[in-house]
N, C-alpha and C. Protein backbone atom coordinates (compact mmCIF):
# COMPACT_ATOMS: atom_id res chain seq x y z
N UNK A 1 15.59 -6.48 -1.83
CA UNK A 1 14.63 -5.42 -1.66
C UNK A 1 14.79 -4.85 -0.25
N UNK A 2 14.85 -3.28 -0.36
CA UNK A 2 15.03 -2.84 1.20
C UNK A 2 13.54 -3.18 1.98
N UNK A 3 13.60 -3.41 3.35
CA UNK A 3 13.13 -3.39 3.89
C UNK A 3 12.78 -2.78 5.15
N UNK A 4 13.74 -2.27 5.33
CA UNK A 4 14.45 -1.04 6.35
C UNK A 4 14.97 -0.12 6.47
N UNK A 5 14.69 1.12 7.06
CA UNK A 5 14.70 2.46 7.01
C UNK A 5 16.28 2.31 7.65
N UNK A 6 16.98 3.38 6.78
CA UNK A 6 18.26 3.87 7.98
C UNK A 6 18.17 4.74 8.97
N UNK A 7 18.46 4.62 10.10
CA UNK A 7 18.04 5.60 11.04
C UNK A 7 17.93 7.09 10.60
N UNK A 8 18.70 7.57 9.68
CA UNK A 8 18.91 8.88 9.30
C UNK A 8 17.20 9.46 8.79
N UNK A 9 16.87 8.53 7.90
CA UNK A 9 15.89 8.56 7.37
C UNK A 9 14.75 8.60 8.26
N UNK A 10 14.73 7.85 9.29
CA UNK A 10 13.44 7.64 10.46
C UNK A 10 14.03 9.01 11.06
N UNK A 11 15.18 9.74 11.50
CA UNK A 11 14.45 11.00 12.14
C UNK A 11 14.24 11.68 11.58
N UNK A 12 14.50 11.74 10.43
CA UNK A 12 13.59 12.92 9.23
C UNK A 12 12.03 12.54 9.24
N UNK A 13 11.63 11.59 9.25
CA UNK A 13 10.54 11.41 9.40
C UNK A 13 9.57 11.80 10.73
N UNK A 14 10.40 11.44 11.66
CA UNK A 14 9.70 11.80 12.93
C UNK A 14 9.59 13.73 13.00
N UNK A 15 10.65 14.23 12.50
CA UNK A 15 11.14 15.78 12.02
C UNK A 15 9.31 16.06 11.27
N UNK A 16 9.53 15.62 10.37
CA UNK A 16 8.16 16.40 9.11
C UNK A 16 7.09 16.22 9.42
N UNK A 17 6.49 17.68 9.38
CA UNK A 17 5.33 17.82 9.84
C UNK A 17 4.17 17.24 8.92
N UNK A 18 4.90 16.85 7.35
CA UNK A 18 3.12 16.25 6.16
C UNK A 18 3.26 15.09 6.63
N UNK A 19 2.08 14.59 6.09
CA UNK A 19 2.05 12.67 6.89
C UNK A 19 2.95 11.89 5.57
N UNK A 20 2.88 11.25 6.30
CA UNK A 20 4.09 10.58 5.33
C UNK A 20 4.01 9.17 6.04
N UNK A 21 3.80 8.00 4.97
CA UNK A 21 4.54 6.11 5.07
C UNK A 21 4.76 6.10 4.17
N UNK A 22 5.89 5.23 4.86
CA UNK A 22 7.11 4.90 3.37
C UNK A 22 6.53 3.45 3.52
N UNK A 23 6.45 2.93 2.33
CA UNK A 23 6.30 1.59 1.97
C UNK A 23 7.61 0.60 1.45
N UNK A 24 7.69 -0.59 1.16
CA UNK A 24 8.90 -1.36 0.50
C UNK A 24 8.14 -1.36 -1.07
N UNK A 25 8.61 -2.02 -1.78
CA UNK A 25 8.32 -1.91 -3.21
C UNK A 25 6.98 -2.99 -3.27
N UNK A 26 7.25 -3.86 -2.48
CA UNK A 26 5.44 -4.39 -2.83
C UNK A 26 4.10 -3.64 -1.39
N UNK A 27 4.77 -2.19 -1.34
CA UNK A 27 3.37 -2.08 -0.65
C UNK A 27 2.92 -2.33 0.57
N UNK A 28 4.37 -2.19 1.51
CA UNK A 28 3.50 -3.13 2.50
C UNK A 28 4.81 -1.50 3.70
N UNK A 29 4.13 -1.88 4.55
CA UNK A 29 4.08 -0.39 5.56
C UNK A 29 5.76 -0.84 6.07
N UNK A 30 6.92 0.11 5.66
CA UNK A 30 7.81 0.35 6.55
C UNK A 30 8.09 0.69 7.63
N UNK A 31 6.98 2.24 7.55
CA UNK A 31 7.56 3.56 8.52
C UNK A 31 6.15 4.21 8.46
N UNK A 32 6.20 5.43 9.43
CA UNK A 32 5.22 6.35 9.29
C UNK A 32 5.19 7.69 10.37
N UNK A 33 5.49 9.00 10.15
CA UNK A 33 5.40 9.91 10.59
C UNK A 33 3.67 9.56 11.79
N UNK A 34 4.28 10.92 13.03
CA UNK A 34 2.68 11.14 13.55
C UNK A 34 2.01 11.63 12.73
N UNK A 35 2.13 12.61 12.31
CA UNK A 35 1.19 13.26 11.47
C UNK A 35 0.26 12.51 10.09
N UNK A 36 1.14 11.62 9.60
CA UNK A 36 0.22 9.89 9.39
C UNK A 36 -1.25 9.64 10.30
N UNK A 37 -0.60 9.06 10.81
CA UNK A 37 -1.08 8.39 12.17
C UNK A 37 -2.25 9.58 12.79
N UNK A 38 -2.12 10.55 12.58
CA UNK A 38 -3.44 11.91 13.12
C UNK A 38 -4.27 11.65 12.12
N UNK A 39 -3.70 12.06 10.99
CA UNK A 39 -4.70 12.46 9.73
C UNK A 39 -5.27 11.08 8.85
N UNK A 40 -4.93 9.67 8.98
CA UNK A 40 -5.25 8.53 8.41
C UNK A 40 -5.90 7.53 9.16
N UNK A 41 -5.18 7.89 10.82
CA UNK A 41 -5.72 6.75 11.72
C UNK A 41 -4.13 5.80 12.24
N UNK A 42 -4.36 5.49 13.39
CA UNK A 42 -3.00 5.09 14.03
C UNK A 42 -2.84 3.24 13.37
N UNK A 43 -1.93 3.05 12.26
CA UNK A 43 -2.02 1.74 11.97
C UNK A 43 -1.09 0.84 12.67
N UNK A 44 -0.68 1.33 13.77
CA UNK A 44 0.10 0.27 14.88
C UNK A 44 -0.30 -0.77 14.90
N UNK A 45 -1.83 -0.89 14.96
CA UNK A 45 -2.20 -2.36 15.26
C UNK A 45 -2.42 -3.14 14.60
N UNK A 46 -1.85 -2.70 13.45
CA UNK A 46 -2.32 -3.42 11.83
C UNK A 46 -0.59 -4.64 12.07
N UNK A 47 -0.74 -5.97 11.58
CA UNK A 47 0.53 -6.95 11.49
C UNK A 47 -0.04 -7.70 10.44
N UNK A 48 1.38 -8.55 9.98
CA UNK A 48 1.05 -9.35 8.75
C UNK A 48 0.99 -8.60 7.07
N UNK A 49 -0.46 -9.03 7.32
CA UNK A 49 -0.79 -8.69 5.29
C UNK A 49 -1.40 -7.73 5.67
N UNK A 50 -2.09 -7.02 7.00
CA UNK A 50 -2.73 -6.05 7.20
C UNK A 50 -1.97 -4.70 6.85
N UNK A 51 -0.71 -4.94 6.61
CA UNK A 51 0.10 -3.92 6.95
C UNK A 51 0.58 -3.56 5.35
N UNK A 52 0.11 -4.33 4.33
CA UNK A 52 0.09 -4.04 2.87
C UNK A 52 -1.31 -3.46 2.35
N UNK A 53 -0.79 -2.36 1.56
CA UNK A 53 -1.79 -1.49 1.36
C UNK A 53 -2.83 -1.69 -0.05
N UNK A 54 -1.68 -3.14 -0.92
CA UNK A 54 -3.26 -3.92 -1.55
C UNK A 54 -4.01 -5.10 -1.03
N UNK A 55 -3.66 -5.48 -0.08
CA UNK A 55 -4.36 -6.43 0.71
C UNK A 55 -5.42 -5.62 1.58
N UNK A 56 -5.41 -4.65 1.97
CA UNK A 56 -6.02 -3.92 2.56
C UNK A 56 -7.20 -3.26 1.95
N UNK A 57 -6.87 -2.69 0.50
CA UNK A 57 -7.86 -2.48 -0.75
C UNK A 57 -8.78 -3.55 -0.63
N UNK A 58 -7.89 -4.73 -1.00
CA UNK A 58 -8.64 -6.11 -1.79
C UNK A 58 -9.87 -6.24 -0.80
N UNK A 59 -9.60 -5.75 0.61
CA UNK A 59 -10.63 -7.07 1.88
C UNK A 59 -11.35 -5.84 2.57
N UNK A 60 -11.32 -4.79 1.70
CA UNK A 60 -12.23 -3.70 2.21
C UNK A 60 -11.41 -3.08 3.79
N UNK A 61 -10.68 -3.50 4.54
CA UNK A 61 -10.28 -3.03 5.95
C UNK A 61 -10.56 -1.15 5.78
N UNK A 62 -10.75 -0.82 7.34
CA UNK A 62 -11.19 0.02 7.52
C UNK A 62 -10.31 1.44 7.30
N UNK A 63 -10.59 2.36 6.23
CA UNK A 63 -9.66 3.27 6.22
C UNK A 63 -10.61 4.92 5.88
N UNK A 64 -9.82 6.16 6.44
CA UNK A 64 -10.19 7.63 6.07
C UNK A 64 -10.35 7.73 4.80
N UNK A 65 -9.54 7.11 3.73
CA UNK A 65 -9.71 7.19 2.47
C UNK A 65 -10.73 7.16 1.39
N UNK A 66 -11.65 7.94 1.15
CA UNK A 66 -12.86 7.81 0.31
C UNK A 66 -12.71 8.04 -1.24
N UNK A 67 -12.90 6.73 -1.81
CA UNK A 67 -12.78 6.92 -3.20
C UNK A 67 -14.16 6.98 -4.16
N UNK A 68 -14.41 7.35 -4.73
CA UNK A 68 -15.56 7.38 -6.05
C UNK A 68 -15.07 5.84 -6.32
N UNK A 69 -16.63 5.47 -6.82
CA UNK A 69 -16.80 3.53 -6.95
C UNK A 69 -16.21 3.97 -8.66
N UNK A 70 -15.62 5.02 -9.20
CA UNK A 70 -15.21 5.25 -10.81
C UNK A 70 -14.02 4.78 -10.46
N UNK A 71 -13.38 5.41 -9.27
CA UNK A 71 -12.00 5.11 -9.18
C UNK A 71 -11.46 3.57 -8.75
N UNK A 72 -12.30 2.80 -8.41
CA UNK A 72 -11.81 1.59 -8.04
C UNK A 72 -11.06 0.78 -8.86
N UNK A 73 -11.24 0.61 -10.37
CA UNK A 73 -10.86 -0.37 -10.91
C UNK A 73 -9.46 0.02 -11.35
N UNK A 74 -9.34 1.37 -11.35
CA UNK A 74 -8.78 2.20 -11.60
C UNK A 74 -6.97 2.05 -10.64
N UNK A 75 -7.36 2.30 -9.59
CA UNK A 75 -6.98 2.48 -8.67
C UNK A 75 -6.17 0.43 -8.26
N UNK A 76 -6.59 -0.30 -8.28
CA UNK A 76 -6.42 -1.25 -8.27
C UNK A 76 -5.58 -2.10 -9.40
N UNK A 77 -5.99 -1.62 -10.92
CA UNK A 77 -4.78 -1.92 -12.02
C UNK A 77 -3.72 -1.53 -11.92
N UNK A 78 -3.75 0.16 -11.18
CA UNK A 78 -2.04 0.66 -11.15
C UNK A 78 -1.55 0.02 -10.33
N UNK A 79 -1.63 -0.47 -9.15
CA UNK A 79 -1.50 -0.91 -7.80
C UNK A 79 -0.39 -2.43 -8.28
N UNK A 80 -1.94 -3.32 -9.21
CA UNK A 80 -1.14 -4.48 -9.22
C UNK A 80 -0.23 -4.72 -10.27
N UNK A 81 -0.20 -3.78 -11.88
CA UNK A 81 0.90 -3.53 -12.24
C UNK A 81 2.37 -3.19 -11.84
N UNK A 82 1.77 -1.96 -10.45
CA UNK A 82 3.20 -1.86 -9.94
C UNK A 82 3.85 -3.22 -9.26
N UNK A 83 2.55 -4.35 -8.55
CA UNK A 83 3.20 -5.21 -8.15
C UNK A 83 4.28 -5.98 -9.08
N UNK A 84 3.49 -6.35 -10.18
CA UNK A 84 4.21 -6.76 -11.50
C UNK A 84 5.60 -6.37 -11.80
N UNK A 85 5.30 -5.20 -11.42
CA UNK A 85 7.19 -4.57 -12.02
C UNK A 85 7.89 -5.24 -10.61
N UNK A 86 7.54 -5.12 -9.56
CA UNK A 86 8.24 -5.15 -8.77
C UNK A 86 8.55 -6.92 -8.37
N UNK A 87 7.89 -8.09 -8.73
CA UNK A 87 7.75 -9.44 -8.96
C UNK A 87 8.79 -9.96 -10.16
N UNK A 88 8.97 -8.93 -11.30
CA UNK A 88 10.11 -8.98 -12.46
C UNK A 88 11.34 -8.43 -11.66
N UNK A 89 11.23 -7.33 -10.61
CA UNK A 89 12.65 -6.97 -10.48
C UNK A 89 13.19 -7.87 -9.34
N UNK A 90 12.60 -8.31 -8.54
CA UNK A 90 13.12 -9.70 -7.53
C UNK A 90 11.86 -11.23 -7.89
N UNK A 91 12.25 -11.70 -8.57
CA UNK A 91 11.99 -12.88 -9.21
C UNK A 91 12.15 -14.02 -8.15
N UNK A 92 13.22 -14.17 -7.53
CA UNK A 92 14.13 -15.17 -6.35
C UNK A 92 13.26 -14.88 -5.10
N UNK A 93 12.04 -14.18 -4.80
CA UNK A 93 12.15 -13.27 -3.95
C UNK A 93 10.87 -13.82 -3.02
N UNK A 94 11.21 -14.75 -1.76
CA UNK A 94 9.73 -15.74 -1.15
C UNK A 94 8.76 -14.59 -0.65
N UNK A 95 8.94 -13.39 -0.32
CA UNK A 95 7.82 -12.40 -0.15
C UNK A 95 6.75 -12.21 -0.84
N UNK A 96 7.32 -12.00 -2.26
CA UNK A 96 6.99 -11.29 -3.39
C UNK A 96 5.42 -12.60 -3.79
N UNK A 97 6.72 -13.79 -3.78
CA UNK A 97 5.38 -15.08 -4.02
C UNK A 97 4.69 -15.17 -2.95
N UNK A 98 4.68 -15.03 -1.82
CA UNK A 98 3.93 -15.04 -0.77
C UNK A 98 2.87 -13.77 -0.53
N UNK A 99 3.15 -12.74 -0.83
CA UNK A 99 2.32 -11.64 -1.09
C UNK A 99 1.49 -11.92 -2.16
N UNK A 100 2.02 -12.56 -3.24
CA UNK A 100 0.57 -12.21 -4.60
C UNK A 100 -0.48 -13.84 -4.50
N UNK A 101 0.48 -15.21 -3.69
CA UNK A 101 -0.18 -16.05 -3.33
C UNK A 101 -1.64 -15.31 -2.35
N UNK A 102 -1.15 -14.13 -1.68
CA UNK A 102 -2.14 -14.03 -0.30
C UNK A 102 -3.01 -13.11 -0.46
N UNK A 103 -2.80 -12.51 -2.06
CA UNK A 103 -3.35 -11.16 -2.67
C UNK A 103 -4.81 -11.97 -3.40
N UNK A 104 -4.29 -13.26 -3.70
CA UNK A 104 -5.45 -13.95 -4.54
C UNK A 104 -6.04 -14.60 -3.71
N UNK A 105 -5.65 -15.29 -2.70
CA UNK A 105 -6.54 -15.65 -1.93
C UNK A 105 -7.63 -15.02 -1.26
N UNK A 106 -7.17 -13.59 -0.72
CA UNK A 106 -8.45 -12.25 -0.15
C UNK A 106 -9.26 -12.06 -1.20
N UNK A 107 -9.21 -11.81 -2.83
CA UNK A 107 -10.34 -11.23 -3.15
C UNK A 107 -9.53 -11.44 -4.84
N UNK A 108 -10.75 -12.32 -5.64
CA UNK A 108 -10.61 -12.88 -6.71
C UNK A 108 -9.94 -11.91 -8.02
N UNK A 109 -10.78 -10.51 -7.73
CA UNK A 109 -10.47 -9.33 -8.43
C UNK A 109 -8.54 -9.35 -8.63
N UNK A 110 -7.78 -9.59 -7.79
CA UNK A 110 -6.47 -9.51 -7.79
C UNK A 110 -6.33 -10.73 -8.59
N UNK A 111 -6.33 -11.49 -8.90
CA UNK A 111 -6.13 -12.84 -9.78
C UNK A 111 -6.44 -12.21 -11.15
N UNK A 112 -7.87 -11.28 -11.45
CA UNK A 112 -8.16 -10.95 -12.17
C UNK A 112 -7.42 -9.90 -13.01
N UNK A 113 -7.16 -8.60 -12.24
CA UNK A 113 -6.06 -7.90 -12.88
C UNK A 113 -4.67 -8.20 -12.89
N UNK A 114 -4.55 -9.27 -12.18
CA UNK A 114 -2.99 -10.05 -12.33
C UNK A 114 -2.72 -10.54 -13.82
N UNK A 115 -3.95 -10.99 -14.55
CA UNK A 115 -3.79 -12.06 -15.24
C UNK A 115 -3.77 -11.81 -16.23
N UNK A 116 -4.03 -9.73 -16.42
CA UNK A 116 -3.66 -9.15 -17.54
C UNK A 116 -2.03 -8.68 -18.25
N UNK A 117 -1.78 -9.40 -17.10
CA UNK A 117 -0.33 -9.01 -16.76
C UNK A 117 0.67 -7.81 -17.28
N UNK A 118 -0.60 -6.91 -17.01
CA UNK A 118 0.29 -5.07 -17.36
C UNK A 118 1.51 -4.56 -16.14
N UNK A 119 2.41 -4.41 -16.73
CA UNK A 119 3.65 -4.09 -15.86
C UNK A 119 3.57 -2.20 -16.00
N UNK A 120 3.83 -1.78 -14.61
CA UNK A 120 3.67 -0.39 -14.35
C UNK A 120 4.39 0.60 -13.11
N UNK A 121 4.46 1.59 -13.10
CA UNK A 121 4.98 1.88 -11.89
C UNK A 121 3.74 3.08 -11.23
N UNK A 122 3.65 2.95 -10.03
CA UNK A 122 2.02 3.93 -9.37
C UNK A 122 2.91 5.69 -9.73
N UNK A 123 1.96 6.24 -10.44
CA UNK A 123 2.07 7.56 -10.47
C UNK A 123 1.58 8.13 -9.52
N UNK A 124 1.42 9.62 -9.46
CA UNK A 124 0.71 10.57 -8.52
C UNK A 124 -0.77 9.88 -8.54
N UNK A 125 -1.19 9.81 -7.25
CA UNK A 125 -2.61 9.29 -7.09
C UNK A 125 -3.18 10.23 -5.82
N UNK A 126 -4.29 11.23 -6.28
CA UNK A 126 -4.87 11.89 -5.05
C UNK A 126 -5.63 10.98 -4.28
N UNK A 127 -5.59 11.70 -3.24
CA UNK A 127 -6.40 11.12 -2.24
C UNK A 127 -7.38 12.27 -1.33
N UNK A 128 -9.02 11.90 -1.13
CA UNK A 128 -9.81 12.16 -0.46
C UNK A 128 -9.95 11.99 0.91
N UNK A 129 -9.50 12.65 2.13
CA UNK A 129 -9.87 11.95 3.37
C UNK A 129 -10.94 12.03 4.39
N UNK A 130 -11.59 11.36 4.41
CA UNK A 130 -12.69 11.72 5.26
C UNK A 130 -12.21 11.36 7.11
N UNK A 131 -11.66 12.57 7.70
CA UNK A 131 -11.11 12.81 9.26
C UNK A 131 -13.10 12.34 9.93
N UNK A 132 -12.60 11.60 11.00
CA UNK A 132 -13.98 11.72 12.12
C UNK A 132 -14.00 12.86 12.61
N UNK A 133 -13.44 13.71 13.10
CA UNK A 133 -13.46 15.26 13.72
C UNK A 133 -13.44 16.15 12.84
N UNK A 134 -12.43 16.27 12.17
CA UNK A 134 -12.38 17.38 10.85
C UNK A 134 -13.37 17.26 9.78
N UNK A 135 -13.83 15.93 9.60
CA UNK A 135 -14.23 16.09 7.92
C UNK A 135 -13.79 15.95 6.84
């Protein structure tokens, strides 16, 4: 599983003006344009599991992102399905078990939609942001 950007790719990123993080296949923060970092909040200081974006769901951490309490469950099945696909496509893989070991430990709900064991890949998912200055 990649885990690393080729440089080519990081100055395109630093280049584009939409916000943009690239993730690895389970979710967890590669890269990230400024314009990220303006419009979401600077996640530099985020390390570890902080830096995966369903561990971050699971334990509530602090984000611009405002969802309707409709969209939660919602929002959380696609998430850990996609983990699913991505746990079948590196099987061998001590991350992968170490991520969904650390996914169940934060918050029971992930054990729970794990255990339906729907395999998926995340489609288009909007997002709401609530900026402190903008709104």
């Amino acid at each position: 599983m990649r885990t690393q950007l080729t440089p080519s790719v990081v100055r395109l990123l630093e280049q584009l003006q939409t916000p943009i993080m690239v993730y690895d296949a389970m979710w967890t923060r590669l890269a990230l344009n400024r314009a990220f970092a303006v419009l979401f909040g600077d996640p530099s200081e985020w390390h570890g599991l902080e830096t995966n974006l369903l561990w971050r769901y699971l334990t509530g951490a602090p984000t611009r992102v405002h969802r309707e309490p409709t969209e939660g469950q919602d929002h959380l099945s696609a998430y850990v399905a996609d983990l699913r696909a991505t746990a079948a496509r590196f099987p061998d893989d001590p991350r992968v078990r170490r991520l969904i070991a650390g996914l169940r430990d934060a918050d029971p709900r992930f054990g729970e939609v794990w255990a339906t064991n729907d395999v998926g890949v995340v489609h288009d998912r909007h997002k709401t942001i609530e900026h402190p200055e903008i709104g």
